[in-house]
PDB file of N, CA and C in Angstrom:
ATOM      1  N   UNK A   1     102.939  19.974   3.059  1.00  0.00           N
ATOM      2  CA  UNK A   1     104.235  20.593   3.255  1.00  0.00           C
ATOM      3  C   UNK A   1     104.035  21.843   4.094  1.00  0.00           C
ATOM      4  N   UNK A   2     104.772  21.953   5.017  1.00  0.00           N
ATOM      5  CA  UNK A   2     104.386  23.204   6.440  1.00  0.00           C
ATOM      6  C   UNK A   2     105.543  23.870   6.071  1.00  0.00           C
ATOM      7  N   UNK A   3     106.578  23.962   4.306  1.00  0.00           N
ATOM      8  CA  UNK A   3     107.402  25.524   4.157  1.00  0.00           C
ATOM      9  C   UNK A   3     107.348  26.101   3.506  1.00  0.00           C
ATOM     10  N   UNK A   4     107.809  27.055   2.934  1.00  0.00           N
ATOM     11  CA  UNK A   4     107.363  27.433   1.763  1.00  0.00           C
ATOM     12  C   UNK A   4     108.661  27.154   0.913  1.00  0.00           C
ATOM     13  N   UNK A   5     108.379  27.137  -0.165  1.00  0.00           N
ATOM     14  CA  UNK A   5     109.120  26.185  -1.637  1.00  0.00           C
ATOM     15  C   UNK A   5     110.505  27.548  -2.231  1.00  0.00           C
ATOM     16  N   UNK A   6     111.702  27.620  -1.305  1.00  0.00           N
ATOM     17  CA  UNK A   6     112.105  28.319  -2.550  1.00  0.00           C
ATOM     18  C   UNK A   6     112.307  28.673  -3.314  1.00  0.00           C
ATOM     19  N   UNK A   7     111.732  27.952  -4.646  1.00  0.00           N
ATOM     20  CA  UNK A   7     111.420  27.906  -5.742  1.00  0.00           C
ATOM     21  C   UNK A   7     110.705  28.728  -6.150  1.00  0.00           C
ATOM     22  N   UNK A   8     109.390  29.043  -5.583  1.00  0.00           N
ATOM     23  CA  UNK A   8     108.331  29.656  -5.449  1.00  0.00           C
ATOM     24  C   UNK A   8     108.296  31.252  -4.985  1.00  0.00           C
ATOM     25  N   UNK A   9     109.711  31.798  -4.596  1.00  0.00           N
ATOM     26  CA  UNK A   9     109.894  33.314  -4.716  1.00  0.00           C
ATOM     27  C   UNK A   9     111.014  33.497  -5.603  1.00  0.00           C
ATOM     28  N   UNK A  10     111.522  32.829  -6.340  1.00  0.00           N
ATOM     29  CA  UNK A  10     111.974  33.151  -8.199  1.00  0.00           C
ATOM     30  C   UNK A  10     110.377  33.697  -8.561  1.00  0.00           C
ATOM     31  N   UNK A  11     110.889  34.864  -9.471  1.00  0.00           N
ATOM     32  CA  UNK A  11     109.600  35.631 -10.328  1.00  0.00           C
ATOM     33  C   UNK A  11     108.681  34.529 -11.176  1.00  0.00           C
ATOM     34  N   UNK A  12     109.616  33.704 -11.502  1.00  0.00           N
ATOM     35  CA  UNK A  12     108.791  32.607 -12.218  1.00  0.00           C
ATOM     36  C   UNK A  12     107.962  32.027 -11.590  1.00  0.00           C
ATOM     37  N   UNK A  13     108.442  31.548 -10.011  1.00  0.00           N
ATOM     38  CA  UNK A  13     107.258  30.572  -9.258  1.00  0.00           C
ATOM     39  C   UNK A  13     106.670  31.595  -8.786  1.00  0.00           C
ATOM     40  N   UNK A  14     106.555  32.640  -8.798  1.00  0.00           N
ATOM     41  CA  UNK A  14     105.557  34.025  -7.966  1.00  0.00           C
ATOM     42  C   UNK A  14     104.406  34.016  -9.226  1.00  0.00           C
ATOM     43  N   UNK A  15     105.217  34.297 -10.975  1.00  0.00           N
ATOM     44  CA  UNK A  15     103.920  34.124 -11.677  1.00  0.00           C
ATOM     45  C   UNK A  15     102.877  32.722 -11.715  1.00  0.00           C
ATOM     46  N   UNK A  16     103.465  31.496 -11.782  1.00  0.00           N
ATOM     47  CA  UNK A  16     102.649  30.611 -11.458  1.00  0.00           C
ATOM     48  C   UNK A  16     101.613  30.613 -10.337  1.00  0.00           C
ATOM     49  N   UNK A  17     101.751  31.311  -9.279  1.00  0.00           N
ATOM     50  CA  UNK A  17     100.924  31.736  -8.233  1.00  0.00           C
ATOM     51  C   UNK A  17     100.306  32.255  -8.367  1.00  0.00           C
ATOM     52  N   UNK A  18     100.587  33.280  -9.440  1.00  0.00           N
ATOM     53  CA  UNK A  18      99.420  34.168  -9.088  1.00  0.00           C
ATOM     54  C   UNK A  18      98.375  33.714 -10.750  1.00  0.00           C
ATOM     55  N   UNK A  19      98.665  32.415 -11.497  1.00  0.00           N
ATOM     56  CA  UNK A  19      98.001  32.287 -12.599  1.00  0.00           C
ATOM     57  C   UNK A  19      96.296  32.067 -12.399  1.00  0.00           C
ATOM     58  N   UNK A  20      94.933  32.334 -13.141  1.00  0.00           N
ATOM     59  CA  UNK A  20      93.727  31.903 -12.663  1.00  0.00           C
ATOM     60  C   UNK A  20      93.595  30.852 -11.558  1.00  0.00           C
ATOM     61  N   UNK A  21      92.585  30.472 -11.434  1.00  0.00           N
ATOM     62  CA  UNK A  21      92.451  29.196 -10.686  1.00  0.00           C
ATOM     63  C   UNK A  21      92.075  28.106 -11.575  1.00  0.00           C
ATOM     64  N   UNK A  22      92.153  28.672 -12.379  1.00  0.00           N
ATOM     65  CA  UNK A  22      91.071  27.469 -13.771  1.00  0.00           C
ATOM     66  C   UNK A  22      92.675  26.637 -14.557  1.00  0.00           C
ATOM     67  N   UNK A  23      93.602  28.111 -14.440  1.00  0.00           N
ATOM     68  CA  UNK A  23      94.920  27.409 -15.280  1.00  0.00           C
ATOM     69  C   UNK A  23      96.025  26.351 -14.274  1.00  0.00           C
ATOM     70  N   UNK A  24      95.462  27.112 -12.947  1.00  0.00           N
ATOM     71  CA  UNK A  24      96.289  26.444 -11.694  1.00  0.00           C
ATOM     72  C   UNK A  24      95.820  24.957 -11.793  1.00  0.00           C
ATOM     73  N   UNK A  25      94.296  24.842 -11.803  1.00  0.00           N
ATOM     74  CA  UNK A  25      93.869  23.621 -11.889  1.00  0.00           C
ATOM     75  C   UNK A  25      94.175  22.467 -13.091  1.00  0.00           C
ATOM     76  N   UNK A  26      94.739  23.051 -14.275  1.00  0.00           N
ATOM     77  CA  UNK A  26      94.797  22.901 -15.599  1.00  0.00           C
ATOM     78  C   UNK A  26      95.607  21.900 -15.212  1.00  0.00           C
ATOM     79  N   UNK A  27      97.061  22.763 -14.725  1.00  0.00           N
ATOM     80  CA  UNK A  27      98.440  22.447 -14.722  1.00  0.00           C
ATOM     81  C   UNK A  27      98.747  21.130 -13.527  1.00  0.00           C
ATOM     82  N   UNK A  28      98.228  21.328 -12.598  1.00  0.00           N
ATOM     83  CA  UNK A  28      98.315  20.315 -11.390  1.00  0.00           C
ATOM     84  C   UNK A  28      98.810  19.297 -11.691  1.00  0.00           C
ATOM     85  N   UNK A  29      97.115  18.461 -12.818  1.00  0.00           N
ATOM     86  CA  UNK A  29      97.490  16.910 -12.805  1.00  0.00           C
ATOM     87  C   UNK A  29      98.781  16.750 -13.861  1.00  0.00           C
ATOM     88  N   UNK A  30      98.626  17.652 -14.678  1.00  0.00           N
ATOM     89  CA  UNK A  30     100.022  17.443 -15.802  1.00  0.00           C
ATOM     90  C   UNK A  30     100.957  17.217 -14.313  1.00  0.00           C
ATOM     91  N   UNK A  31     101.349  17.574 -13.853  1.00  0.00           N
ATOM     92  CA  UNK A  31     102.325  17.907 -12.909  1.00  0.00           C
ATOM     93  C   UNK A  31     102.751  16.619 -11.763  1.00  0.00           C
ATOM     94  N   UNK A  32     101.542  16.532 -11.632  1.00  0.00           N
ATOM     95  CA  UNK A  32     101.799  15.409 -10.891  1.00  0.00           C
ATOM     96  C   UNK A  32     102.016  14.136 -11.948  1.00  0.00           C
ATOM     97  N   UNK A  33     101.222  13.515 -12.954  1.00  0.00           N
ATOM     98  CA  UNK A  33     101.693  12.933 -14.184  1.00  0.00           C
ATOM     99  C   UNK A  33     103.223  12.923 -14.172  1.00  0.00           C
ATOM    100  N   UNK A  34     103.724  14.012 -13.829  1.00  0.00           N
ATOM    101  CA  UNK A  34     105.283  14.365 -14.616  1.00  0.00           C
ATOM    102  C   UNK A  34     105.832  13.347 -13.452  1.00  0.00           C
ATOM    103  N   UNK A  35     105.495  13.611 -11.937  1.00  0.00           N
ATOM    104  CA  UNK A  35     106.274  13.334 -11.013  1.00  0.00           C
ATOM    105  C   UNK A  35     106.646  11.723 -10.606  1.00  0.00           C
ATOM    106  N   UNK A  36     105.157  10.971 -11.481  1.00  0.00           N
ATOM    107  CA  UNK A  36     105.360   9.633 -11.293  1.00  0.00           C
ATOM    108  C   UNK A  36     105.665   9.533 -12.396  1.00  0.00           C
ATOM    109  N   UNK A  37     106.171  10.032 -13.562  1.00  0.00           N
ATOM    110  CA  UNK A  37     106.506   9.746 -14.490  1.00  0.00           C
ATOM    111  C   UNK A  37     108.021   9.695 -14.269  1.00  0.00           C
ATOM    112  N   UNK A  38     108.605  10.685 -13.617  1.00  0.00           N
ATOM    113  CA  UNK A  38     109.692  10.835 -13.221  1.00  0.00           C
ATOM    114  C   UNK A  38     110.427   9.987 -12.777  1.00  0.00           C
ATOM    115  N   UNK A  39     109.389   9.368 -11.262  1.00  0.00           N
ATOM    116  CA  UNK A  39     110.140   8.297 -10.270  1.00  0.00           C
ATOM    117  C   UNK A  39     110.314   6.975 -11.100  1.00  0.00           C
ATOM    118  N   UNK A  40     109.325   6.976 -12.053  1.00  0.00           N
ATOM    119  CA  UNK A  40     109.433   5.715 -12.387  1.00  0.00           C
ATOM    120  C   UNK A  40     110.834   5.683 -13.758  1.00  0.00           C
ATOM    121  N   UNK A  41     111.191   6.331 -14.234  1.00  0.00           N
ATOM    122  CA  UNK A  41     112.627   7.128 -14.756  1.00  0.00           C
ATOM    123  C   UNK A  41     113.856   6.828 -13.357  1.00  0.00           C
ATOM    124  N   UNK A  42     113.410   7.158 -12.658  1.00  0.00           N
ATOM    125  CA  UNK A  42     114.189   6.704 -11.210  1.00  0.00           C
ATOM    126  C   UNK A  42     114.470   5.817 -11.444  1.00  0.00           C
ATOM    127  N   UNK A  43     113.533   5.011 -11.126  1.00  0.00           N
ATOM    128  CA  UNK A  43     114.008   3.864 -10.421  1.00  0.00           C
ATOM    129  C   UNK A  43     114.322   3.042 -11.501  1.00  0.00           C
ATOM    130  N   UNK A  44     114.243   3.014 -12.858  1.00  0.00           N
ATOM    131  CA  UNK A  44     115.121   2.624 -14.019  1.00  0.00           C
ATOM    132  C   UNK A  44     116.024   2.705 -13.964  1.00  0.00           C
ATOM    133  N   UNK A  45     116.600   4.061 -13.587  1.00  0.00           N
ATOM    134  CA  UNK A  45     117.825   4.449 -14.284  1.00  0.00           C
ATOM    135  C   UNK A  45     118.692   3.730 -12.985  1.00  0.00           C
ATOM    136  N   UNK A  46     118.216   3.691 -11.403  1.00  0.00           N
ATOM    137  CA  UNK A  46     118.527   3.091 -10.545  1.00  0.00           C
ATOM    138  C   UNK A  46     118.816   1.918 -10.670  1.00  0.00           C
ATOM    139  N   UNK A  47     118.322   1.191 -11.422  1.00  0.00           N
ATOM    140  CA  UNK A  47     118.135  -0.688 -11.536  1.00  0.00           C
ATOM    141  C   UNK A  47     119.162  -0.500 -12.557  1.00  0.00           C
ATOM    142  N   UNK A  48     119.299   0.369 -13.489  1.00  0.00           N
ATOM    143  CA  UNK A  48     120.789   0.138 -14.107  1.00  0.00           C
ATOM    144  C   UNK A  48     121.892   0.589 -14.058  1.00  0.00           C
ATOM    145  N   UNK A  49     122.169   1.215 -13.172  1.00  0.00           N
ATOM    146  CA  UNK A  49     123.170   2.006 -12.265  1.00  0.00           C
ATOM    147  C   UNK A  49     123.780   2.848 -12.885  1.00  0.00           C
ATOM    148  N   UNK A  50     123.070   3.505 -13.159  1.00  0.00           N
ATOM    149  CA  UNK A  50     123.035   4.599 -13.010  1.00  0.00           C
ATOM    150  C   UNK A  50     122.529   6.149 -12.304  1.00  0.00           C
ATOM    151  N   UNK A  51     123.496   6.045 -11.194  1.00  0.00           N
ATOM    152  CA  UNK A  51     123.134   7.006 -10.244  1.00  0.00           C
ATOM    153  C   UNK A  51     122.709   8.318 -10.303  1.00  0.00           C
ATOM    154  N   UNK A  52     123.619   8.823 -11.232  1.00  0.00           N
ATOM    155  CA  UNK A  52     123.670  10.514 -11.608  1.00  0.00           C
ATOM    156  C   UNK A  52     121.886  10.977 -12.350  1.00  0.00           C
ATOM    157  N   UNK A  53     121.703   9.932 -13.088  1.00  0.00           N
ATOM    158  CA  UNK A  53     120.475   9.718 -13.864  1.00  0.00           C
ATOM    159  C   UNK A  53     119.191   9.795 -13.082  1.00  0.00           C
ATOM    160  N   UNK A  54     119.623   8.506 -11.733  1.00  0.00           N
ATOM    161  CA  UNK A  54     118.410   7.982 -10.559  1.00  0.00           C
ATOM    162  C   UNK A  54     118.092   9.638 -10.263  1.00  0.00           C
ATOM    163  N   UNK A  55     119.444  10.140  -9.532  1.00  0.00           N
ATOM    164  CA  UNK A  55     119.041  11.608  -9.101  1.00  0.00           C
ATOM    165  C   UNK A  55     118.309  12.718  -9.686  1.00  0.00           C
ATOM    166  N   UNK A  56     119.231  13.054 -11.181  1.00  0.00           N
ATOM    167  CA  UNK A  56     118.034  13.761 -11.892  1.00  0.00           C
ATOM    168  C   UNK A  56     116.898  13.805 -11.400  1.00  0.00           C
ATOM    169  N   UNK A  57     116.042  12.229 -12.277  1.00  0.00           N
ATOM    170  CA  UNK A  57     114.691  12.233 -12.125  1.00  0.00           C
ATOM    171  C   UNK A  57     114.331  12.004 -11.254  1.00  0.00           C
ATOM    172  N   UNK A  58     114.893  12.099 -10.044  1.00  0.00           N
ATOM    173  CA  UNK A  58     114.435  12.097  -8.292  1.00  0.00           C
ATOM    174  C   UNK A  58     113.996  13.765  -7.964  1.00  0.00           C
ATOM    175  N   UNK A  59     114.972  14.718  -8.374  1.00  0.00           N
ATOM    176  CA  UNK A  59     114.827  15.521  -8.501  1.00  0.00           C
ATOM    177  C   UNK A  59     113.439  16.562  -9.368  1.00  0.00           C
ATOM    178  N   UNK A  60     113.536  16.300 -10.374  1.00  0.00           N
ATOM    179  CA  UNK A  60     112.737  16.372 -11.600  1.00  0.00           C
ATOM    180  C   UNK A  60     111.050  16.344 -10.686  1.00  0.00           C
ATOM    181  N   UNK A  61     111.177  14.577 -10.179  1.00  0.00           N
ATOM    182  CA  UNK A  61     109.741  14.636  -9.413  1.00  0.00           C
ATOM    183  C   UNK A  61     109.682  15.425  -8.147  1.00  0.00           C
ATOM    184  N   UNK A  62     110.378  15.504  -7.671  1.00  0.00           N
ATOM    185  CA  UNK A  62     110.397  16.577  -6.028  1.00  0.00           C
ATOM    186  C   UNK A  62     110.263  17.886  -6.669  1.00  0.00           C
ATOM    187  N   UNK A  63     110.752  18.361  -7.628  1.00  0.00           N
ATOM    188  CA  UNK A  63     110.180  19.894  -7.809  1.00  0.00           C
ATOM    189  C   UNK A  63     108.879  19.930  -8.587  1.00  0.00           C
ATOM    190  N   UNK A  64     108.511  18.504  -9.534  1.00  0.00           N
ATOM    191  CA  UNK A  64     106.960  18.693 -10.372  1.00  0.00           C
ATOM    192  C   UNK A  64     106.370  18.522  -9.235  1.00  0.00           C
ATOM    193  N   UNK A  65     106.435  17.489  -7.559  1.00  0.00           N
ATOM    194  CA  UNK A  65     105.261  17.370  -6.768  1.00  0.00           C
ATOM    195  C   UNK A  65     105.411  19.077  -5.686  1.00  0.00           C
ATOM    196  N   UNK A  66     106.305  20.006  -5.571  1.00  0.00           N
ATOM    197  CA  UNK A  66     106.107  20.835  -4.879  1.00  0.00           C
ATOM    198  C   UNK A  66     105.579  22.022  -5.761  1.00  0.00           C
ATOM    199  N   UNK A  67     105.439  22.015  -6.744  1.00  0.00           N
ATOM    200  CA  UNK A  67     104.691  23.013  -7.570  1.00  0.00           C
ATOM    201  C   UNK A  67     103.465  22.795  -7.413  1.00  0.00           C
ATOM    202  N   UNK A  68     103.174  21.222  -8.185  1.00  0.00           N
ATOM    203  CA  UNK A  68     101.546  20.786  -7.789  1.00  0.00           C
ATOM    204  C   UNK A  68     100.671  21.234  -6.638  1.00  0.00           C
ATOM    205  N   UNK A  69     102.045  20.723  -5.580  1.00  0.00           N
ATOM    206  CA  UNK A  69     101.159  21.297  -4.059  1.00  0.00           C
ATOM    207  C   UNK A  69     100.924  22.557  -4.420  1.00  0.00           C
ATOM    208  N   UNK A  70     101.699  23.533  -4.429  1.00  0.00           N
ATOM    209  CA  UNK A  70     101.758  25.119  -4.518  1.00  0.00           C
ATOM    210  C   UNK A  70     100.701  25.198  -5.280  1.00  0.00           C
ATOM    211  N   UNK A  71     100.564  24.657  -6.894  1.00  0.00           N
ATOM    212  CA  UNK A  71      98.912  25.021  -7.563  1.00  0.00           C
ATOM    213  C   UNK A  71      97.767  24.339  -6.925  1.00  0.00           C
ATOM    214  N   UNK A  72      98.113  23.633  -6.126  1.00  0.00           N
ATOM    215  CA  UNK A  72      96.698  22.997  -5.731  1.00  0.00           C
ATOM    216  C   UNK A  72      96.286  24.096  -4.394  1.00  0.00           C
ATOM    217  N   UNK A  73      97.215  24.737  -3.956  1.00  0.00           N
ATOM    218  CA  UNK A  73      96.657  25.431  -2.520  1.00  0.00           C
ATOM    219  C   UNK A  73      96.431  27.148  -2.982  1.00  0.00           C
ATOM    220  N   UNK A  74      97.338  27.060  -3.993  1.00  0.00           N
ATOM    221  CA  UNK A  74      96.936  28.374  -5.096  1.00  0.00           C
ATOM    222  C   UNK A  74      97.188  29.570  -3.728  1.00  0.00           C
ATOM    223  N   UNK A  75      98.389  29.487  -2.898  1.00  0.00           N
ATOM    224  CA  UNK A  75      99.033  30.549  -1.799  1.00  0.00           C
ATOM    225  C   UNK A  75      99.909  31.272  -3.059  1.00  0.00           C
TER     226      UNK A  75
END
């Protein structure tokens, strides 16, 4: 990702940044876990049409995989 995450200048995503590197690393795979955990919540809730739902957890995974990035590059 070549932007930076607005998410990530809320005080909250500034403390995640600046957490060890040991806890950054901790958190990642949970994170990514979450994100295919998510899509696959997607595309359920998609196959039963339910849209509002699909989005959520479309959502849900697009902000667990741009955190991940953010702890994995630890900027």
């Amino acid at each position: 990702m070549g932007y930076i995450n607005p998410l990530l200048n809320l005080p909250a995503g500034k403390k995640l940044l600046s957490l060890p590197a040991e806890q950054r690393a901790a958190l990642e795979p949970v994170l990514r876990e979450l994100r295919d955990q998510a899509n696959s919540e997607a595309e359920n809730a998609w196959k039963r049409r339910k849209g509002p739902m699909a989005a959520y957890w479309r959502a849900v995974a697009t902000y667990a995989r741009h955190i991940a990035h953010a702890l994995s590059k630890g900027t």
